[in-house]
PDB file of N, CA and C in Angstrom:
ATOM      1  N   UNK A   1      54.413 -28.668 -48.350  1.00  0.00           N
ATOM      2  CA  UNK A   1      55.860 -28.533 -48.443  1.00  0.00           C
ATOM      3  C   UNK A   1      56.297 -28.266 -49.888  1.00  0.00           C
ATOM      4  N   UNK A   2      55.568 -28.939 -51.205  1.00  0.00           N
ATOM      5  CA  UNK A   2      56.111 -28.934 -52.090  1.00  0.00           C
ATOM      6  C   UNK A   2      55.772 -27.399 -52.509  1.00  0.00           C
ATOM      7  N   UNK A   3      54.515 -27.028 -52.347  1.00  0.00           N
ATOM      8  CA  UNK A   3      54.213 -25.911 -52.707  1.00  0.00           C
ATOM      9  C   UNK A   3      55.111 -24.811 -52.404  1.00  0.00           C
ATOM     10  N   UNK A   4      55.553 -24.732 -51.052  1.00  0.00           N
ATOM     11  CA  UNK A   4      56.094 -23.575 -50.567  1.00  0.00           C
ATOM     12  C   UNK A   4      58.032 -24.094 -51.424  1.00  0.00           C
ATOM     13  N   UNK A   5      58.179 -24.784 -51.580  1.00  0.00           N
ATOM     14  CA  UNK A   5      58.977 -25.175 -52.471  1.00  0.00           C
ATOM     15  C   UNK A   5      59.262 -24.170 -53.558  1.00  0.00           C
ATOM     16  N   UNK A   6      58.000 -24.757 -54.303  1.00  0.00           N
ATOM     17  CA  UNK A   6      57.976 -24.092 -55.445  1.00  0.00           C
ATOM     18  C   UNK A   6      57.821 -22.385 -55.518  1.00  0.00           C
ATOM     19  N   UNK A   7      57.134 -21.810 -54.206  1.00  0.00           N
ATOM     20  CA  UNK A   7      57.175 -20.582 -54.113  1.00  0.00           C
ATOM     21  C   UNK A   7      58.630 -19.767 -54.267  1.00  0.00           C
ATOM     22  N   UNK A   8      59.742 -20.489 -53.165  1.00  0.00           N
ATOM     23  CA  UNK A   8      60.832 -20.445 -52.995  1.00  0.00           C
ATOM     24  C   UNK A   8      61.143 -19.952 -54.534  1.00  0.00           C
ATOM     25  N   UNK A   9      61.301 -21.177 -55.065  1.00  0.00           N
ATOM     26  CA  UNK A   9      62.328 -21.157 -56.288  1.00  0.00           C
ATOM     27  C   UNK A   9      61.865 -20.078 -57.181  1.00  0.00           C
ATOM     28  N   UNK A  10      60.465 -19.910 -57.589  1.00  0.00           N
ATOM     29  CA  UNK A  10      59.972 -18.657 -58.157  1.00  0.00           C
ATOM     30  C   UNK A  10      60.616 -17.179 -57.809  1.00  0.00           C
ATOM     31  N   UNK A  11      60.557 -17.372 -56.644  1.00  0.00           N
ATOM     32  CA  UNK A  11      61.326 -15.987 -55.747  1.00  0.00           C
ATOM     33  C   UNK A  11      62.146 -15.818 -56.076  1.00  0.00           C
ATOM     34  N   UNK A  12      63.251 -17.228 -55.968  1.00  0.00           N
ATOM     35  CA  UNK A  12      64.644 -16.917 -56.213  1.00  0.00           C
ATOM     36  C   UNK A  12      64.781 -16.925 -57.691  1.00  0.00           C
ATOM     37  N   UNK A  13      64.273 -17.371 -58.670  1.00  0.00           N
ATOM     38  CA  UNK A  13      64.576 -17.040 -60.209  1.00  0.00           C
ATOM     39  C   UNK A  13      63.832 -15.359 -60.328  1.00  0.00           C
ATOM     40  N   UNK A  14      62.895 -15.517 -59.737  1.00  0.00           N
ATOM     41  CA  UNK A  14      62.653 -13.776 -60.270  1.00  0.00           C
ATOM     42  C   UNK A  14      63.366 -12.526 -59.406  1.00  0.00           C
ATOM     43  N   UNK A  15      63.398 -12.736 -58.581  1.00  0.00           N
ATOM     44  CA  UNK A  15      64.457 -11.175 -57.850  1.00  0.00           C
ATOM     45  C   UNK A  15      65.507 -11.829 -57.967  1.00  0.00           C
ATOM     46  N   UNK A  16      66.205 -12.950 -57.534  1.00  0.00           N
ATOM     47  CA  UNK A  16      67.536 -12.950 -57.105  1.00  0.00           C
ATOM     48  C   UNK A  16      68.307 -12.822 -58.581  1.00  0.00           C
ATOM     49  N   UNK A  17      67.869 -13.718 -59.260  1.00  0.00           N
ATOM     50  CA  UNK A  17      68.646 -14.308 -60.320  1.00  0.00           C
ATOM     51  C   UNK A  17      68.391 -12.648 -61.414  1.00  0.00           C
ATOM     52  N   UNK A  18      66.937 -12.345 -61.342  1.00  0.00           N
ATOM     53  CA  UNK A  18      66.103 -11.119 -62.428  1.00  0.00           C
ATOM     54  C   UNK A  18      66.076 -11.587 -63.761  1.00  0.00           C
ATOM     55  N   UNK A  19      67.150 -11.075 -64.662  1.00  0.00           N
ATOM     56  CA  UNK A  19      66.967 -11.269 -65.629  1.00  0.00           C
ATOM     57  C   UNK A  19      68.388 -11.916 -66.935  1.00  0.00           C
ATOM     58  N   UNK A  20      68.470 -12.633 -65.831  1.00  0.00           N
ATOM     59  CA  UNK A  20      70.036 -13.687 -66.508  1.00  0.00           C
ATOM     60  C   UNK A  20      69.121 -14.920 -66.692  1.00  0.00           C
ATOM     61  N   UNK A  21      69.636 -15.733 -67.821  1.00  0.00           N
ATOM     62  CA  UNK A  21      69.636 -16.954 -68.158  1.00  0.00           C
ATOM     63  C   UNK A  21      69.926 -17.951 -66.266  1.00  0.00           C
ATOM     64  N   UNK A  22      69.607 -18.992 -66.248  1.00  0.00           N
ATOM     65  CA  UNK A  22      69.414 -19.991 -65.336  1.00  0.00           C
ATOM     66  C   UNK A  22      69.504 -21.525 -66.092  1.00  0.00           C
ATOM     67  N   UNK A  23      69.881 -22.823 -65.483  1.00  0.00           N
ATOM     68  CA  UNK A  23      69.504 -23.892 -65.683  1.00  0.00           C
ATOM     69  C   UNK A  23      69.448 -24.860 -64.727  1.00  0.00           C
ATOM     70  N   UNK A  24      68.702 -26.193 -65.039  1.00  0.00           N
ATOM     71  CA  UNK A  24      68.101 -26.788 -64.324  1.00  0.00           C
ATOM     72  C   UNK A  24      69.237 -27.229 -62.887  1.00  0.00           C
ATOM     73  N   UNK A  25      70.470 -26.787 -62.894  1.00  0.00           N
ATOM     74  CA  UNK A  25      71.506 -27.028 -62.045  1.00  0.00           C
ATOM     75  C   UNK A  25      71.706 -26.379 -61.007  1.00  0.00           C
ATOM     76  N   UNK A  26      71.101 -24.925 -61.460  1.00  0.00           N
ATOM     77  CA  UNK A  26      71.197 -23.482 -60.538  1.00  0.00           C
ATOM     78  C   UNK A  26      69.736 -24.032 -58.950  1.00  0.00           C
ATOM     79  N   UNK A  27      69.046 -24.318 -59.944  1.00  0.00           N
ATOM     80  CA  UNK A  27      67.934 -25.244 -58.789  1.00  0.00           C
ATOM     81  C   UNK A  27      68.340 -26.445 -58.141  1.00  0.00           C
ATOM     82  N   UNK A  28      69.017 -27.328 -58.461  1.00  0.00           N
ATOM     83  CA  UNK A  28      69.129 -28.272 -58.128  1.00  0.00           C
ATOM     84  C   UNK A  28      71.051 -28.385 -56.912  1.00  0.00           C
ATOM     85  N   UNK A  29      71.119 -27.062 -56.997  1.00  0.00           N
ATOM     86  CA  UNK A  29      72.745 -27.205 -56.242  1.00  0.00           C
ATOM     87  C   UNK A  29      72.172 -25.700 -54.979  1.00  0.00           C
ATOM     88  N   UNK A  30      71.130 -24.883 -55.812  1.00  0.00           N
ATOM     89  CA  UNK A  30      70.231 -23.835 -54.479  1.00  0.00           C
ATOM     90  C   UNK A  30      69.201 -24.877 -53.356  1.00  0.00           C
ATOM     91  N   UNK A  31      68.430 -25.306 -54.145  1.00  0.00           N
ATOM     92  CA  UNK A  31      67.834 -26.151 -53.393  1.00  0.00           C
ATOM     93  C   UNK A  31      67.823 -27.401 -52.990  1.00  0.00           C
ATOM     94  N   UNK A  32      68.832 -27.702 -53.349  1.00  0.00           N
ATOM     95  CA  UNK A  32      70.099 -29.154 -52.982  1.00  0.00           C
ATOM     96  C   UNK A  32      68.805 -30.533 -53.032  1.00  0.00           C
ATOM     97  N   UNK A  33      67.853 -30.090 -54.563  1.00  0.00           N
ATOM     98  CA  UNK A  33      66.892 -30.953 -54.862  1.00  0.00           C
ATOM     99  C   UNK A  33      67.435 -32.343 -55.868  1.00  0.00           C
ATOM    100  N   UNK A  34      67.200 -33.167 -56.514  1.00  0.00           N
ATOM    101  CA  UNK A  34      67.735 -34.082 -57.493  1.00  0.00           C
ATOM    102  C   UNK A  34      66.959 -33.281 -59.091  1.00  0.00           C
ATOM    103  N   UNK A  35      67.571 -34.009 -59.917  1.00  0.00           N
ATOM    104  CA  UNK A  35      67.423 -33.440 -61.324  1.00  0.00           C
ATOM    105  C   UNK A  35      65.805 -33.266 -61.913  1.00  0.00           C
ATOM    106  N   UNK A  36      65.282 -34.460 -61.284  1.00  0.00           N
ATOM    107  CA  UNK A  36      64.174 -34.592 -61.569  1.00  0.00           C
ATOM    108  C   UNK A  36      62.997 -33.530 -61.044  1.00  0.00           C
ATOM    109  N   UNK A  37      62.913 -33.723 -59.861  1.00  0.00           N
ATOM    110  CA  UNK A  37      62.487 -32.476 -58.873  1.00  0.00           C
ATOM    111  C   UNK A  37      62.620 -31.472 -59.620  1.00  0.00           C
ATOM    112  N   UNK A  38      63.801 -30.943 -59.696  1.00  0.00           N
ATOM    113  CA  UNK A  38      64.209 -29.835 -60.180  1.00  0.00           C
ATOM    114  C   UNK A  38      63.218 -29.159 -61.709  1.00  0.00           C
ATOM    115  N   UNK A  39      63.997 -30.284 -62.567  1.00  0.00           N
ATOM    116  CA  UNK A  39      62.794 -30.288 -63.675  1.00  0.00           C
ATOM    117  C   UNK A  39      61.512 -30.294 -63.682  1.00  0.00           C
ATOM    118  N   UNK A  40      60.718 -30.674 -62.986  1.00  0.00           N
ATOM    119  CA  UNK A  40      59.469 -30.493 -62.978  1.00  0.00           C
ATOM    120  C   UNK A  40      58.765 -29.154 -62.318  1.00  0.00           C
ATOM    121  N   UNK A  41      59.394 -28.497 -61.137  1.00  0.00           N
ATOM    122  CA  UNK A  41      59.657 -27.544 -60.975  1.00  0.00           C
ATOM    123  C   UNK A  41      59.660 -26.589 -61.897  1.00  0.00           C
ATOM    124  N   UNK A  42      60.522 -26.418 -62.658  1.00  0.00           N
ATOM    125  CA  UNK A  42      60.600 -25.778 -63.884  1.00  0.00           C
ATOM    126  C   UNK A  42      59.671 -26.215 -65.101  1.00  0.00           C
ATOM    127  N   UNK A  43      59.597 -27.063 -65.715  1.00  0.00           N
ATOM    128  CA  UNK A  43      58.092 -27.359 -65.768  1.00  0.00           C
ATOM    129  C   UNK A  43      57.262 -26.564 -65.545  1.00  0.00           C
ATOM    130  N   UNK A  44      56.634 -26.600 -64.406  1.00  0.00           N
ATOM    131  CA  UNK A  44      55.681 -25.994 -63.874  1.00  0.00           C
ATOM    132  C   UNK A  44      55.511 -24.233 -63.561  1.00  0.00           C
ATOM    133  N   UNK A  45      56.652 -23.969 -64.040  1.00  0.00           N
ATOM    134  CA  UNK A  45      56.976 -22.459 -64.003  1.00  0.00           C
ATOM    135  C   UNK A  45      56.882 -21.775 -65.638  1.00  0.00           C
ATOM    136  N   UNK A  46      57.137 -23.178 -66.654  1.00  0.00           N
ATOM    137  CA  UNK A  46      56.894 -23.198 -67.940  1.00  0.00           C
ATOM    138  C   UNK A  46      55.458 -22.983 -68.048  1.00  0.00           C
ATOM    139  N   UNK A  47      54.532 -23.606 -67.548  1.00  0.00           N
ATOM    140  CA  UNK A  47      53.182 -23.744 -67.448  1.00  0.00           C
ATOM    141  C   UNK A  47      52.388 -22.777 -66.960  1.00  0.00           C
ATOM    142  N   UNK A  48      53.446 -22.013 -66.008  1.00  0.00           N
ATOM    143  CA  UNK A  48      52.572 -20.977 -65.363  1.00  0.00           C
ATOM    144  C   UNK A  48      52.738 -19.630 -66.039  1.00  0.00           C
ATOM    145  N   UNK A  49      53.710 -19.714 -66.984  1.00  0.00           N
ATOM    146  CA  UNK A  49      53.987 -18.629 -67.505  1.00  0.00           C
ATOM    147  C   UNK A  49      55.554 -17.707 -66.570  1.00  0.00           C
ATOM    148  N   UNK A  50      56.026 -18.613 -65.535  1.00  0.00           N
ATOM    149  CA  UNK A  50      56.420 -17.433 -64.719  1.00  0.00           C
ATOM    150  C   UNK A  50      58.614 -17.510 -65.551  1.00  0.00           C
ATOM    151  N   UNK A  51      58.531 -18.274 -66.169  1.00  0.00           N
ATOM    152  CA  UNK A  51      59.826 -18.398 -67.393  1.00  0.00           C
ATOM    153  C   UNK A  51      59.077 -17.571 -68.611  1.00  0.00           C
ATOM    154  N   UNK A  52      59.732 -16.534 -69.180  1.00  0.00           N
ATOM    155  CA  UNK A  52      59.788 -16.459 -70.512  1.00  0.00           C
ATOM    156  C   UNK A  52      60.394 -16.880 -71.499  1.00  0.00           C
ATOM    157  N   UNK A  53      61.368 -17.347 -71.600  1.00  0.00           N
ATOM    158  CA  UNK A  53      62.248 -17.363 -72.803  1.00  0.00           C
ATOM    159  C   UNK A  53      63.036 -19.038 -72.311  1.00  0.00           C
ATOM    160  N   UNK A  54      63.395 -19.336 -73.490  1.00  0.00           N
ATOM    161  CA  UNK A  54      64.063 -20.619 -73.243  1.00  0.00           C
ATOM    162  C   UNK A  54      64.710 -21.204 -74.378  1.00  0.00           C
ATOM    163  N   UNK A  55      66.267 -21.069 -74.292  1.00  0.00           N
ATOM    164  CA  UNK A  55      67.141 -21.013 -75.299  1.00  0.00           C
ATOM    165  C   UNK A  55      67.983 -22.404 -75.092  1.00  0.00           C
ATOM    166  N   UNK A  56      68.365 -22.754 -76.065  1.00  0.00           N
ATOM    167  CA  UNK A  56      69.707 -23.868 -76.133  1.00  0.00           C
ATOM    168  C   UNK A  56      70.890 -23.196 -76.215  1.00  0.00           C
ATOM    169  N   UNK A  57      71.534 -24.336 -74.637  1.00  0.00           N
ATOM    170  CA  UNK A  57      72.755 -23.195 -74.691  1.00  0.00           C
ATOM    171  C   UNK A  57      73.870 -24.725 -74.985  1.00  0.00           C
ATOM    172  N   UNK A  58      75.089 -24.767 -75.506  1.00  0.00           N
ATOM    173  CA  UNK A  58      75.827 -25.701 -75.036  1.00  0.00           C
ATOM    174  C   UNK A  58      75.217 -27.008 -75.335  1.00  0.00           C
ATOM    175  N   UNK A  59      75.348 -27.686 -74.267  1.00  0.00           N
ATOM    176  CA  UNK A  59      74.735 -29.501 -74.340  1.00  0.00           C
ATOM    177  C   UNK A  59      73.078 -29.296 -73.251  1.00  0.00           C
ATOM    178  N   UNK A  60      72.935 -28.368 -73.072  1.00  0.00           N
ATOM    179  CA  UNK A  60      71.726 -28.023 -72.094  1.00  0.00           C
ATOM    180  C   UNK A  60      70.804 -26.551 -72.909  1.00  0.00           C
ATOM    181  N   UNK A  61      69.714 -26.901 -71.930  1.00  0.00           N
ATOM    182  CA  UNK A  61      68.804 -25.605 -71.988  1.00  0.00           C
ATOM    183  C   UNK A  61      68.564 -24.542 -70.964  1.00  0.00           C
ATOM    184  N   UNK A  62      68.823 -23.355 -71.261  1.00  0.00           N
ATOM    185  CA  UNK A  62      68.915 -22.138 -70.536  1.00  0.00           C
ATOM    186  C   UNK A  62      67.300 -21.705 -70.569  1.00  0.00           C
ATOM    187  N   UNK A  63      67.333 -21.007 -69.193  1.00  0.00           N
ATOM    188  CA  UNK A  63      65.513 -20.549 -68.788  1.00  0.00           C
ATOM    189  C   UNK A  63      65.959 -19.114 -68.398  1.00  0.00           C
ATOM    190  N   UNK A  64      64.689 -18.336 -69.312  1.00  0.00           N
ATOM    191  CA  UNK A  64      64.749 -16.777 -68.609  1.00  0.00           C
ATOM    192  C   UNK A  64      63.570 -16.277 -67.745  1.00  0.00           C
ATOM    193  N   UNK A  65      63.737 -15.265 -67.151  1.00  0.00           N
ATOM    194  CA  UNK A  65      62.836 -15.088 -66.321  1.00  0.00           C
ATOM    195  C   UNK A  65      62.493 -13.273 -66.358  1.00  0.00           C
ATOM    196  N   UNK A  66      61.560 -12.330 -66.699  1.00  0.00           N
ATOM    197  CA  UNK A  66      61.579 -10.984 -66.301  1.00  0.00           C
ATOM    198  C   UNK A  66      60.993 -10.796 -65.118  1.00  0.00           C
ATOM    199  N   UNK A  67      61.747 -10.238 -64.145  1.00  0.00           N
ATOM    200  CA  UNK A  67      61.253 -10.016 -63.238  1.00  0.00           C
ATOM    201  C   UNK A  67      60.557  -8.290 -62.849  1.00  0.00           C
TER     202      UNK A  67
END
């Protein structure tokens, strides 16, 4: 379950979203997951390489993605 999870969200940050900034909220209100979840998730997309870029935006951090 978690896996196909995580497939999900990959999908949806790389085609849906392409190539706009995202944050950990955009996951967590799509996949109506908690903060934590969410973050690690991302995390793990940090790890995989499948985020490039990752900026401070505001009081938070913004994630990019090329799709």
């Amino acid at each position: 379950m978690l896996a196909l999870l995580y497939e999900k969200i990959v999908e949806y940050t790389t085609e849906i979203l392409e190539e706009r900034y995202f944050n950990v909220f955009y996951i967590m209100r799509t996949f109506r997951i908690g903060y934590d979840i969410a973050q690690s998730y991302i995390n793990e997309m940090l790890e995989n390489g499948v985020i490039t870029e990752v900026e401070n935006v505001g009081i938070g951090v913004s994630y990019k993605v090329l799709s």
